[in-house]
PDB file of N, CA and C in Angstrom:
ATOM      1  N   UNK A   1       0.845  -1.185   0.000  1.00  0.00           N
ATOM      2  CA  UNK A   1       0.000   0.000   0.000  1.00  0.00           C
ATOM      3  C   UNK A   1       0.886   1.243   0.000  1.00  0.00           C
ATOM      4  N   UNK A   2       0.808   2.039  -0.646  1.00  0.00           N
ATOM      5  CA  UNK A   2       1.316   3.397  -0.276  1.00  0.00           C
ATOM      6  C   UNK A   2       1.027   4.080   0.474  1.00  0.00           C
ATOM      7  N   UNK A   3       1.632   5.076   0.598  1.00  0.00           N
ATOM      8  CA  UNK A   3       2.088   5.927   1.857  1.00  0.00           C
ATOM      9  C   UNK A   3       1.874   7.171   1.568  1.00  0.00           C
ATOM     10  N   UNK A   4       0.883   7.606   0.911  1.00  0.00           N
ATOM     11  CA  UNK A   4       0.667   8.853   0.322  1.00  0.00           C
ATOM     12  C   UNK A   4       0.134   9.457   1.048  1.00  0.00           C
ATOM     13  N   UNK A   5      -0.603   9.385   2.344  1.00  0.00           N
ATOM     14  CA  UNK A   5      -1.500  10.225   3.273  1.00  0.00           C
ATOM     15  C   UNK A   5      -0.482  10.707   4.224  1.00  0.00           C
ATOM     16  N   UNK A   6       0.617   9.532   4.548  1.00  0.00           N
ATOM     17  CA  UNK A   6       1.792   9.752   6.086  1.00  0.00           C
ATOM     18  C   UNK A   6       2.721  10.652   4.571  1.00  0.00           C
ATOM     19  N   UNK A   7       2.681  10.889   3.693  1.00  0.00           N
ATOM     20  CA  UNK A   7       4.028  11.395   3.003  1.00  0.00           C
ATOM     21  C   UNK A   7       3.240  12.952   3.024  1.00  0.00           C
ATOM     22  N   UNK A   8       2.303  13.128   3.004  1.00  0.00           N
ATOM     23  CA  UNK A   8       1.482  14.244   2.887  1.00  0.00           C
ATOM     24  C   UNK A   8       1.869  14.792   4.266  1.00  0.00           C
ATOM     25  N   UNK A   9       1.328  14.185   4.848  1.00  0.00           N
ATOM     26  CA  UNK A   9       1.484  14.470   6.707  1.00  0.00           C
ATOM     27  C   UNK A   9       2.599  14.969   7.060  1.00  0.00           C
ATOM     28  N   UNK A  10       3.440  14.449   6.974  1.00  0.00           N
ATOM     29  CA  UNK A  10       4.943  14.768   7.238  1.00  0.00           C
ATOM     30  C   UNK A  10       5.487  15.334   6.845  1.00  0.00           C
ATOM     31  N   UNK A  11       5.117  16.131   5.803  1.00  0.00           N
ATOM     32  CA  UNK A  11       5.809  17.205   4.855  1.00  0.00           C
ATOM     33  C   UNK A  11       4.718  18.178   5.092  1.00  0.00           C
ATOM     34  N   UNK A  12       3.663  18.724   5.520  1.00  0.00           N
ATOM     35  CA  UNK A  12       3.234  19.815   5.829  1.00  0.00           C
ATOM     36  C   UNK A  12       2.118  20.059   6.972  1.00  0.00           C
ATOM     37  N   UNK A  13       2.467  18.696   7.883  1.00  0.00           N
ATOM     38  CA  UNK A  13       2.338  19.278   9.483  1.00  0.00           C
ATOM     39  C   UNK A  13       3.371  19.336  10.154  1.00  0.00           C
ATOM     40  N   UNK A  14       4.571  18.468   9.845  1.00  0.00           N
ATOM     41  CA  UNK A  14       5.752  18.272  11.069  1.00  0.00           C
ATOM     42  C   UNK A  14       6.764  18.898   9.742  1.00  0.00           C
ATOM     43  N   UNK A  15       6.905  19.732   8.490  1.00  0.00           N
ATOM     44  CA  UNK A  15       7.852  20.760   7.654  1.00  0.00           C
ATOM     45  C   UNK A  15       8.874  19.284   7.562  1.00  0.00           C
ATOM     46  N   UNK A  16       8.775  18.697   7.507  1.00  0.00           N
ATOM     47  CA  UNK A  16      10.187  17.611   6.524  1.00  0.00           C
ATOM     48  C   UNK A  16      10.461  17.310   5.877  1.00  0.00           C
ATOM     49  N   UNK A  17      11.799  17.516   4.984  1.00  0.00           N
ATOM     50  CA  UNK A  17      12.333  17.494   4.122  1.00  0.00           C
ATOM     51  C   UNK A  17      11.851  15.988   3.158  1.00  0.00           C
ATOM     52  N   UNK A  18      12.433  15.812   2.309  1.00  0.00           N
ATOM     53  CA  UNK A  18      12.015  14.332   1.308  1.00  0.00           C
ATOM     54  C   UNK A  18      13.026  13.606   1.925  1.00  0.00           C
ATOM     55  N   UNK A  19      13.855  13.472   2.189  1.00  0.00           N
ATOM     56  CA  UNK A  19      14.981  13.269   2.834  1.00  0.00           C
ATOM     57  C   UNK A  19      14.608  12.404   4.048  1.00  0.00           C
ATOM     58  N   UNK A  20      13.901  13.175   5.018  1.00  0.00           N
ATOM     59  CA  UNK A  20      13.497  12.721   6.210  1.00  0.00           C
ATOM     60  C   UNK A  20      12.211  12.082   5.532  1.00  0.00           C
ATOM     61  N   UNK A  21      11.805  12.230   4.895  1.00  0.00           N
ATOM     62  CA  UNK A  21      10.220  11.887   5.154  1.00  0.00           C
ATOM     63  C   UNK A  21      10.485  10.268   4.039  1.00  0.00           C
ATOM     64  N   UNK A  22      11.752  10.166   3.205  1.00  0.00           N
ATOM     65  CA  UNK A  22      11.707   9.150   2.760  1.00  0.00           C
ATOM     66  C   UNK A  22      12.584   8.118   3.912  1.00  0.00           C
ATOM     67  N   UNK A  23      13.342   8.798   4.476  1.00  0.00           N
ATOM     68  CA  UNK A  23      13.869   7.603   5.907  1.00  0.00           C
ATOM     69  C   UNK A  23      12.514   7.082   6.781  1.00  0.00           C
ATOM     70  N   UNK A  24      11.689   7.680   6.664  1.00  0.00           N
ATOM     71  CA  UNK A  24      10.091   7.955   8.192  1.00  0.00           C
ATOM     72  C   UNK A  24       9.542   6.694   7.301  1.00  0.00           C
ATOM     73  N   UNK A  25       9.535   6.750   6.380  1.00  0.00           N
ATOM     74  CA  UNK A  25       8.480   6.282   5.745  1.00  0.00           C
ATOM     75  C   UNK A  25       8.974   4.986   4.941  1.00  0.00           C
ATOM     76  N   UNK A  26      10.114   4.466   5.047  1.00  0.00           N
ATOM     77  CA  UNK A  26      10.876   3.638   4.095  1.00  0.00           C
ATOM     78  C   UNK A  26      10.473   3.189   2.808  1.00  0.00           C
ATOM     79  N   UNK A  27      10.407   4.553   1.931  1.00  0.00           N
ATOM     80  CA  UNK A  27      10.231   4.307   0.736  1.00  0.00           C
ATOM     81  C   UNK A  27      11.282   5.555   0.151  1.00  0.00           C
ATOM     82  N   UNK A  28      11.427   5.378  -1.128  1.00  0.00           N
ATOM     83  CA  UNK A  28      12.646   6.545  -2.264  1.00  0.00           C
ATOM     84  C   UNK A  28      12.708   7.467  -1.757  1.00  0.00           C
ATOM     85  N   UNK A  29      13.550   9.043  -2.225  1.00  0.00           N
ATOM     86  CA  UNK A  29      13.558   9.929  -2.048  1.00  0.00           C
ATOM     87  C   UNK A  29      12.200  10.476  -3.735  1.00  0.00           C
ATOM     88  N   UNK A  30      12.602   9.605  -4.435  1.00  0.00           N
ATOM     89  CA  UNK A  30      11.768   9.838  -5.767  1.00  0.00           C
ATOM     90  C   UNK A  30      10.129   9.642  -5.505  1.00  0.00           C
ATOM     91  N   UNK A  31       9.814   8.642  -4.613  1.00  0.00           N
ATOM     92  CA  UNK A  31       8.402   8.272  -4.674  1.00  0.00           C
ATOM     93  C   UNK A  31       7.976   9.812  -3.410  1.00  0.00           C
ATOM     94  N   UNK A  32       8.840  10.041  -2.885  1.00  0.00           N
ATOM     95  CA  UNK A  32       8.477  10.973  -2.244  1.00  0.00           C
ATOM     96  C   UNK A  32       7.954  12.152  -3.201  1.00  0.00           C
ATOM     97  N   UNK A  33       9.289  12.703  -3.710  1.00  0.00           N
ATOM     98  CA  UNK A  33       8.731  13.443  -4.835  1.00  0.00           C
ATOM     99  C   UNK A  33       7.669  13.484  -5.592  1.00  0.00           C
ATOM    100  N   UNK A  34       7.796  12.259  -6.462  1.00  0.00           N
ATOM    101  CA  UNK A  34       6.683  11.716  -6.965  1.00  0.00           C
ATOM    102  C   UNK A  34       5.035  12.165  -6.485  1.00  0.00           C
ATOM    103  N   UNK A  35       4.902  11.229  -5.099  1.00  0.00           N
ATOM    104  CA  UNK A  35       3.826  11.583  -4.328  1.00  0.00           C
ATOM    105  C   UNK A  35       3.705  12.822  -4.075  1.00  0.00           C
ATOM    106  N   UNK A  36       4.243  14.261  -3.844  1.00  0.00           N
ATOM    107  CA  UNK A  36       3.996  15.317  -3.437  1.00  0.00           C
ATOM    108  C   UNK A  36       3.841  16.607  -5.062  1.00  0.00           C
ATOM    109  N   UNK A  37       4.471  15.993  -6.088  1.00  0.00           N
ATOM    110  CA  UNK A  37       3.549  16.809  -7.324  1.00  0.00           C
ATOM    111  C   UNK A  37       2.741  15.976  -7.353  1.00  0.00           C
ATOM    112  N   UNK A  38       2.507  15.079  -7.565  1.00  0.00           N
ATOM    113  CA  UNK A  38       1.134  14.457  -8.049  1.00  0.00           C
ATOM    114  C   UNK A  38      -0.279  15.652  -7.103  1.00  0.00           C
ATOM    115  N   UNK A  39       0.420  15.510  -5.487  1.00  0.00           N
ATOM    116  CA  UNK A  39      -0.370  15.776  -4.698  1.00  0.00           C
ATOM    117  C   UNK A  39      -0.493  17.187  -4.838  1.00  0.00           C
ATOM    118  N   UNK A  40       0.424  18.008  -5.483  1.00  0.00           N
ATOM    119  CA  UNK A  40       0.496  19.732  -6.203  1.00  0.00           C
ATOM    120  C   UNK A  40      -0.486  19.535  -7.164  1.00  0.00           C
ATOM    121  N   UNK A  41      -0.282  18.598  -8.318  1.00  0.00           N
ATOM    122  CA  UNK A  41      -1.086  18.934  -9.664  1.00  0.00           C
ATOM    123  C   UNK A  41      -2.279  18.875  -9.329  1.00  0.00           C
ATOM    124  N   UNK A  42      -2.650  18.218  -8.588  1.00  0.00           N
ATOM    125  CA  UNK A  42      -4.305  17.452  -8.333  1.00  0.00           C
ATOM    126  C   UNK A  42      -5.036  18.293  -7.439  1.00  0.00           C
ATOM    127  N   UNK A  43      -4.153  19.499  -6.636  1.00  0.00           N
ATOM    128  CA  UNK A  43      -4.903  20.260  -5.471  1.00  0.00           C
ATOM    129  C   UNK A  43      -4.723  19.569  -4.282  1.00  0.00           C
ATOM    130  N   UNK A  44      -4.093  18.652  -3.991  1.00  0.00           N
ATOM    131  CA  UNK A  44      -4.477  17.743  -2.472  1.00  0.00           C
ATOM    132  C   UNK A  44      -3.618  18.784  -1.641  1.00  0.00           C
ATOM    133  N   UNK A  45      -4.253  18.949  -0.545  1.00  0.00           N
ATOM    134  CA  UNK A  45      -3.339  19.542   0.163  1.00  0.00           C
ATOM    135  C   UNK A  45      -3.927  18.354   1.654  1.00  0.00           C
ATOM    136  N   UNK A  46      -2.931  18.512   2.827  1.00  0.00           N
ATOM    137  CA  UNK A  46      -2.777  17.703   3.618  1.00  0.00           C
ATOM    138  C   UNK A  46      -4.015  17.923   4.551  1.00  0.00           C
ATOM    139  N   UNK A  47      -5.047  18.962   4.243  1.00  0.00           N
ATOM    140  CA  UNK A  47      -6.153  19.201   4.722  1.00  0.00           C
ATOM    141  C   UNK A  47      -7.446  18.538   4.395  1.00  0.00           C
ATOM    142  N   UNK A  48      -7.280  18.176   2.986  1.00  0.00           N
ATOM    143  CA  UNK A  48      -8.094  17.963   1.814  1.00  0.00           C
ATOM    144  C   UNK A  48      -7.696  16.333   2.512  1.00  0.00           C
ATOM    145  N   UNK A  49      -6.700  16.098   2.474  1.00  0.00           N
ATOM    146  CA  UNK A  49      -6.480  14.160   2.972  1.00  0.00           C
ATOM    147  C   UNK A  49      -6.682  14.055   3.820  1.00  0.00           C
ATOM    148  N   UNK A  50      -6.685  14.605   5.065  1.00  0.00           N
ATOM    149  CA  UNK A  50      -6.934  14.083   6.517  1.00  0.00           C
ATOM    150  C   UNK A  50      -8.433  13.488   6.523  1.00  0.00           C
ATOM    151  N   UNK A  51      -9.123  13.863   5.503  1.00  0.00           N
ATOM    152  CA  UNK A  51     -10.783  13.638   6.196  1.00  0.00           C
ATOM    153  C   UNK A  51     -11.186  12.686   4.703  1.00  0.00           C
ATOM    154  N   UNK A  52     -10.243  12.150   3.574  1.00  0.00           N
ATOM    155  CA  UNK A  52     -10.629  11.519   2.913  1.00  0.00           C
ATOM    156  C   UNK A  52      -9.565   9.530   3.544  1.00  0.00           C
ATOM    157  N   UNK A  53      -9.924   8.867   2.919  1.00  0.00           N
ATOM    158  CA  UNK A  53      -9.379   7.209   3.160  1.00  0.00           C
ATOM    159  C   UNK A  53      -8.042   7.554   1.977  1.00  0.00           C
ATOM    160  N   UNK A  54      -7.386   6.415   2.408  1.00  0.00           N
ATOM    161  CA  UNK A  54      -6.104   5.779   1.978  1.00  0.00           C
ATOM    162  C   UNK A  54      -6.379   5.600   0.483  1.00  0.00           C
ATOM    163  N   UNK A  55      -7.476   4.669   0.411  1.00  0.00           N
ATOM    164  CA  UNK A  55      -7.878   4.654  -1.115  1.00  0.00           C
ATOM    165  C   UNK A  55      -8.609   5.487  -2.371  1.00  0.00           C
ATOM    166  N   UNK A  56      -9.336   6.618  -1.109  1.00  0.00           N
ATOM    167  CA  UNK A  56      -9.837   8.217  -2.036  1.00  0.00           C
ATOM    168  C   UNK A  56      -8.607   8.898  -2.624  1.00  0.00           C
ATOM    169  N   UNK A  57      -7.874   8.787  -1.500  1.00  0.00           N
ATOM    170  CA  UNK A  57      -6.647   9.814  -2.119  1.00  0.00           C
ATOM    171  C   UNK A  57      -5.634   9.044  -3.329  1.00  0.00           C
ATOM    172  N   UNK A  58      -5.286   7.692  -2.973  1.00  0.00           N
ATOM    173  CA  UNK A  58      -4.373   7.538  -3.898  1.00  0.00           C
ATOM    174  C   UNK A  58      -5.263   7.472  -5.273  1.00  0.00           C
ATOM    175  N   UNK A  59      -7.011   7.249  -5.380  1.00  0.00           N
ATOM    176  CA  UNK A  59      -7.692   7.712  -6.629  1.00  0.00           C
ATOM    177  C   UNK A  59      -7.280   8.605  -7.106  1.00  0.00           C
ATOM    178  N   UNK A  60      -7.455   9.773  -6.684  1.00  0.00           N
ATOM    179  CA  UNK A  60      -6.974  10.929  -6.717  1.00  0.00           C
ATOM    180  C   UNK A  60      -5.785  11.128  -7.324  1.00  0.00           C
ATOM    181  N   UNK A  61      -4.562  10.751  -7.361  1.00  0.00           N
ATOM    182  CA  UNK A  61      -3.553  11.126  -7.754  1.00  0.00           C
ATOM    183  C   UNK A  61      -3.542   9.874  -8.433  1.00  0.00           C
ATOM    184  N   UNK A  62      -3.913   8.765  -8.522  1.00  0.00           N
ATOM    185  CA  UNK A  62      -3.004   7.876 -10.057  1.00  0.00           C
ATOM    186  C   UNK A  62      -4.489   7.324 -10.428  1.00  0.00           C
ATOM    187  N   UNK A  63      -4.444   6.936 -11.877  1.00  0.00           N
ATOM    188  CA  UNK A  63      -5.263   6.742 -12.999  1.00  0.00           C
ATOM    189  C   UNK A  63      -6.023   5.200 -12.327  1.00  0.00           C
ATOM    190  N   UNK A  64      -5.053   4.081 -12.064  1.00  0.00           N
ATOM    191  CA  UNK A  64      -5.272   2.866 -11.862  1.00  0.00           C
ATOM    192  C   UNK A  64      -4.820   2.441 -10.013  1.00  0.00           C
ATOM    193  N   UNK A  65      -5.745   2.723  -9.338  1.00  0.00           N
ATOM    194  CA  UNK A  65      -5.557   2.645  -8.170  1.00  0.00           C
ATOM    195  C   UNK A  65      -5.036   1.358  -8.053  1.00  0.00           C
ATOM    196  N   UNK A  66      -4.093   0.254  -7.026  1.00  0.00           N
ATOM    197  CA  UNK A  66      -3.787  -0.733  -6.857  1.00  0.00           C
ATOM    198  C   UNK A  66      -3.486  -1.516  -7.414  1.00  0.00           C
ATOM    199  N   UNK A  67      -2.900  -0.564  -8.775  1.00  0.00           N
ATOM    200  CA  UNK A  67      -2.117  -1.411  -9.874  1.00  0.00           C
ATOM    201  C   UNK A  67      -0.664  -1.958  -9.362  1.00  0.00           C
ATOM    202  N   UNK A  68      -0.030  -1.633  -8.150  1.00  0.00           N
ATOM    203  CA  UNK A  68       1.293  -1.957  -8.226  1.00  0.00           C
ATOM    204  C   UNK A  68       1.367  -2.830  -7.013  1.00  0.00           C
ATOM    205  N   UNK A  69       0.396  -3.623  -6.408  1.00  0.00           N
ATOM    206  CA  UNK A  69      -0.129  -4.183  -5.358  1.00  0.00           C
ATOM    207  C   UNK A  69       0.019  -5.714  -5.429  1.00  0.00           C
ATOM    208  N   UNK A  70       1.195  -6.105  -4.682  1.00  0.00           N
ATOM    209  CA  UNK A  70       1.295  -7.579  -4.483  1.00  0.00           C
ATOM    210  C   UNK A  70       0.136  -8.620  -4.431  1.00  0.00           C
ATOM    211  N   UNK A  71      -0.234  -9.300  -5.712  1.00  0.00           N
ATOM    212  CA  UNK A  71      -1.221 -10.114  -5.117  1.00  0.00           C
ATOM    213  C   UNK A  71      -0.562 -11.313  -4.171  1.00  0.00           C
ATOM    214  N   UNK A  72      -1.729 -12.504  -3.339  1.00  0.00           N
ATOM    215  CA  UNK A  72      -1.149 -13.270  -3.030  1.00  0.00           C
ATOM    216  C   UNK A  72      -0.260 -14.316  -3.623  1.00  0.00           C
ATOM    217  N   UNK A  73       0.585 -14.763  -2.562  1.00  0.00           N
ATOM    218  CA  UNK A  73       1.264 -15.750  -3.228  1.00  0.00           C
ATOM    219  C   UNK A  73       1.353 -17.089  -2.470  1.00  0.00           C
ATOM    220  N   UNK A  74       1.857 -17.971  -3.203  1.00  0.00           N
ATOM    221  CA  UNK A  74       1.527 -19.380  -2.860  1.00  0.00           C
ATOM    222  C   UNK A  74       2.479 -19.564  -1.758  1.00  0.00           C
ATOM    223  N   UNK A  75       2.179 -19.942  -0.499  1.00  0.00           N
ATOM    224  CA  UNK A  75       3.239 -20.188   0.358  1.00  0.00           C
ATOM    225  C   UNK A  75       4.062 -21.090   0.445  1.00  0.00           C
ATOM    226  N   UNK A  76       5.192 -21.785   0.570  1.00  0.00           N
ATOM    227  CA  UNK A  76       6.275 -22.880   0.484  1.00  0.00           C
ATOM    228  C   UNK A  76       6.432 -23.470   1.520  1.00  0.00           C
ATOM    229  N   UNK A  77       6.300 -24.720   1.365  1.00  0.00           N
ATOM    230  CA  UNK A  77       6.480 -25.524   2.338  1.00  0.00           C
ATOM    231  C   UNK A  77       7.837 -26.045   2.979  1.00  0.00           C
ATOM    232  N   UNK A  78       8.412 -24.951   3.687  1.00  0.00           N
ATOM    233  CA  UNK A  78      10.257 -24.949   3.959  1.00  0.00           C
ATOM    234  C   UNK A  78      10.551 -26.473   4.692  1.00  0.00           C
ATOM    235  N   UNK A  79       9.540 -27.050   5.257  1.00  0.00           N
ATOM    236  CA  UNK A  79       9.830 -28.337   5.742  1.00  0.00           C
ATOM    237  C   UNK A  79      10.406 -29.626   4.952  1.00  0.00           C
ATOM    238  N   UNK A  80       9.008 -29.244   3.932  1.00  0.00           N
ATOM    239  CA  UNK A  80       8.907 -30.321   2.949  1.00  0.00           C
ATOM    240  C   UNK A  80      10.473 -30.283   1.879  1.00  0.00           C
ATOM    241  N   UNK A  81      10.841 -28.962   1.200  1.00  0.00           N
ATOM    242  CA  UNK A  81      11.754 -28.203   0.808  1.00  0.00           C
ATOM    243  C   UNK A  81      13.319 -28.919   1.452  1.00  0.00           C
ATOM    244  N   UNK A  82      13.184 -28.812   2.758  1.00  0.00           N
ATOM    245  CA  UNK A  82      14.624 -29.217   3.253  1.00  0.00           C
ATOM    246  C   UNK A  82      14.763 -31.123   3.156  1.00  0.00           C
ATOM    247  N   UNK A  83      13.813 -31.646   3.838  1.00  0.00           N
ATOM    248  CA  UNK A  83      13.232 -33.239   3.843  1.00  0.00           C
ATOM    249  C   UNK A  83      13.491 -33.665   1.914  1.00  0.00           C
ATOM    250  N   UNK A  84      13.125 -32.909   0.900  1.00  0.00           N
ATOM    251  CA  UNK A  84      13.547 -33.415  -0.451  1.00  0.00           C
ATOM    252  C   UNK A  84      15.354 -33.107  -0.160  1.00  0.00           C
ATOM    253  N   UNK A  85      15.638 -31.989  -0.085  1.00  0.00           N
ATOM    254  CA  UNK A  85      16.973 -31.738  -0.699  1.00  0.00           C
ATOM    255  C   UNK A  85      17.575 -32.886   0.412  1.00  0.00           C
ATOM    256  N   UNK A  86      17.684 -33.390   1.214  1.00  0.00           N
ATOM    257  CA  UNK A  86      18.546 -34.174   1.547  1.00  0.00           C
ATOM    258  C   UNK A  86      18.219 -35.886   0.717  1.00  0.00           C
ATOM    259  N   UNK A  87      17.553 -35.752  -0.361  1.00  0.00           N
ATOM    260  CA  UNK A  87      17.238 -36.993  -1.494  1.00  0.00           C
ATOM    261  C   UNK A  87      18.568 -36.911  -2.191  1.00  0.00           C
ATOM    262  N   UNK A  88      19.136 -37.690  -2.796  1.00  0.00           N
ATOM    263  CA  UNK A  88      20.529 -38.036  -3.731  1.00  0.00           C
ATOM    264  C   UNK A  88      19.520 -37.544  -4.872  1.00  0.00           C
ATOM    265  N   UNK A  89      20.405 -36.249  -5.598  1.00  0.00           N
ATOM    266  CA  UNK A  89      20.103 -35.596  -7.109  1.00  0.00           C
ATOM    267  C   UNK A  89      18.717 -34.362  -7.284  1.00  0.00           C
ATOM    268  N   UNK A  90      18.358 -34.464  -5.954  1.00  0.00           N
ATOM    269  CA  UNK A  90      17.813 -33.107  -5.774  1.00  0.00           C
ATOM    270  C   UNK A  90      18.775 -31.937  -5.625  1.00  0.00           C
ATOM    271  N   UNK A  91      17.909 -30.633  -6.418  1.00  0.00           N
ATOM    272  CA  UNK A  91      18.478 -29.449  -6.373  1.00  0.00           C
ATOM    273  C   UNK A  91      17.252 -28.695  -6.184  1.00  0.00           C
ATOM    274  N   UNK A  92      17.884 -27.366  -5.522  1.00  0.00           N
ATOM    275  CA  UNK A  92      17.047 -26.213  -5.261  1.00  0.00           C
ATOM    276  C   UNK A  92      15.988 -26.237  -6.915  1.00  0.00           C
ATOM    277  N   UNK A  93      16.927 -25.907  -7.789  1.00  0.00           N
ATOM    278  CA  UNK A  93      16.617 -25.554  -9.385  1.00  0.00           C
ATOM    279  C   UNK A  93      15.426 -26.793  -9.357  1.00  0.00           C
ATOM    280  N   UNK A  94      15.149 -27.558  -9.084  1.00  0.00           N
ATOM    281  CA  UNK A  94      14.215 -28.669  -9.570  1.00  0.00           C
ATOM    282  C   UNK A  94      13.018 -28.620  -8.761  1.00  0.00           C
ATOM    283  N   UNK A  95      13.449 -28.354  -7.311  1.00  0.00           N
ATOM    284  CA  UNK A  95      12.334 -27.973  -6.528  1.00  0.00           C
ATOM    285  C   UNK A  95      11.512 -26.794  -7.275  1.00  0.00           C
ATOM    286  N   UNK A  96      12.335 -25.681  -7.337  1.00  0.00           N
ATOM    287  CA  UNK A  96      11.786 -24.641  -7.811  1.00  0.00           C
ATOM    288  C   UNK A  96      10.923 -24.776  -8.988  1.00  0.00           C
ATOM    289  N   UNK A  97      11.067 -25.685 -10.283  1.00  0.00           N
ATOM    290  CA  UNK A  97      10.582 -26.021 -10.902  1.00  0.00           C
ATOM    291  C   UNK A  97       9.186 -27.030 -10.760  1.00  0.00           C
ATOM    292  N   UNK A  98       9.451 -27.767  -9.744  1.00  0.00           N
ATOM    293  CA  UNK A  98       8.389 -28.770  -9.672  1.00  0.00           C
ATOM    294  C   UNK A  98       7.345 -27.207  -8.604  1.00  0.00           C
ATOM    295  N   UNK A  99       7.426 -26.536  -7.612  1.00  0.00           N
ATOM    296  CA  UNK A  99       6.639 -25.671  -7.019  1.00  0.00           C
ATOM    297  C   UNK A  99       6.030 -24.758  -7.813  1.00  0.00           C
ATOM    298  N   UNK A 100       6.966 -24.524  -9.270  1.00  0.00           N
ATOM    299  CA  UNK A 100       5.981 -23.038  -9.901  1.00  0.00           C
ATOM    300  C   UNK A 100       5.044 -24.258 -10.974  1.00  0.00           C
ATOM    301  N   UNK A 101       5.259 -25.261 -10.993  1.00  0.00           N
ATOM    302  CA  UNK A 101       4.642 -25.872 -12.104  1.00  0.00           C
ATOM    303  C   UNK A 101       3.261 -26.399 -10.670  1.00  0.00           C
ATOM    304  N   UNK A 102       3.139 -26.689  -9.886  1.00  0.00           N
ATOM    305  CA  UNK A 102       1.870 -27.092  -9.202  1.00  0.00           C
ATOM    306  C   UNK A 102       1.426 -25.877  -8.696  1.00  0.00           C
ATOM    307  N   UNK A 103       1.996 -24.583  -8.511  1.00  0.00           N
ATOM    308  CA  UNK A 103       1.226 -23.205  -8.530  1.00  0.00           C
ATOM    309  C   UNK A 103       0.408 -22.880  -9.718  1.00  0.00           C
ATOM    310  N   UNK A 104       1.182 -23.041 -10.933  1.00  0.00           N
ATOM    311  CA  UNK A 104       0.144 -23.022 -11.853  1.00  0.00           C
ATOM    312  C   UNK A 104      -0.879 -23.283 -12.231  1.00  0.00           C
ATOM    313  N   UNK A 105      -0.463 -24.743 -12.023  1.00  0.00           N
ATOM    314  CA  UNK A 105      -1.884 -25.680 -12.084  1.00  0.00           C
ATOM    315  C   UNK A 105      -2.965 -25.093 -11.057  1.00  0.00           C
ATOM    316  N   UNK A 106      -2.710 -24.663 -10.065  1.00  0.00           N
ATOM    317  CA  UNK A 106      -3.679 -24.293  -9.101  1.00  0.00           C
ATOM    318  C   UNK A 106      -4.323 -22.646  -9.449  1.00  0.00           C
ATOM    319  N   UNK A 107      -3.584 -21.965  -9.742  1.00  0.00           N
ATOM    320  CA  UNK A 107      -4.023 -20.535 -10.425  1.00  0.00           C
ATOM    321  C   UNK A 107      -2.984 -19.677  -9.284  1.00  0.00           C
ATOM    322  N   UNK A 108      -2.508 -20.248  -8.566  1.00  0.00           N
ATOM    323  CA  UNK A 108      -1.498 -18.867  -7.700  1.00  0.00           C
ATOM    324  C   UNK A 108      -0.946 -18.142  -8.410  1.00  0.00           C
ATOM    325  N   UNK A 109       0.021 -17.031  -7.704  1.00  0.00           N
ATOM    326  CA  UNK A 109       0.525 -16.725  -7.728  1.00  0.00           C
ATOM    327  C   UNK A 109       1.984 -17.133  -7.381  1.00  0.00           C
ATOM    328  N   UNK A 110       2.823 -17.167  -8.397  1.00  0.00           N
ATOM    329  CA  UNK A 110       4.695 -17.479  -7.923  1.00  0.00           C
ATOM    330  C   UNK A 110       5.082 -16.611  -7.120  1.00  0.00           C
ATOM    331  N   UNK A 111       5.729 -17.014  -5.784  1.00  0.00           N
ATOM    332  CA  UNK A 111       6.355 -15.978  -4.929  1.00  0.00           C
ATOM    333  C   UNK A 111       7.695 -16.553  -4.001  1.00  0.00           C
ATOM    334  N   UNK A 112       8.154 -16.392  -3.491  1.00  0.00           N
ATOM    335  CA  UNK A 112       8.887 -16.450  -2.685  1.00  0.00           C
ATOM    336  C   UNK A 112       8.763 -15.952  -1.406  1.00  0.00           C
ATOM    337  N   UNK A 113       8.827 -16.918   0.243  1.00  0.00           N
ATOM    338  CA  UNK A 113       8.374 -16.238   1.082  1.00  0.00           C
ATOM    339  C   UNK A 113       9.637 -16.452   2.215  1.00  0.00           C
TER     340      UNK A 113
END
């Protein structure tokens, strides 16, 4: 989720730099940027966000809300994972292969956890 309401916040109730407000917030110094013209072009000011949701505002500033949003992913079974590799001629590479091929089949998502 983004951080566009605390990046708002922090830059014009508590005056902090992109600098600070991208350490506060552990995201870029760019998405900071980013987030604060968007939040110029569009009119948002940090008054205008306090009384709207997380998901009004980032409407507001991008076209496709929750386009960049991790779907789920298939979780790994680290048990099962260690119990193969100690088999003679198992490899990571084969596991990995046999896990994204039964994610598929199922409709997941490939992830790593």
């Amino acid at each position: 989720m983004r951080k566009i309401r605390e990046v708002l916040r922090l830059k014009f109730e508590c005056r902090l730099g992109h600098r600070a407000i991208a350490a506060s917030c552990a995201i870029s110094k760019g998405s900071v940027s980013d987030y604060l013209t968007r939040a110029r072009d569009a009119g948002m000011t940090w008054e205008k966000a306090k009384t709207l949701s997380d998901t009004e505002v980032e409407s507001v500033l991008f076209r496709a809300v929750g386009w960049n949003e991790p779907s789920a992913r298939a979780p790994i079974d680290l048990a099962w994972v260690h119990g193969e590799l100690r088999r003679k001629g198992v490899t990571l590479q084969l596991l990995w292969l046999e896990y994204t091929e039964s994610v598929t089949k199922s409709g997941a998502r490939v992830g790593r956890s």
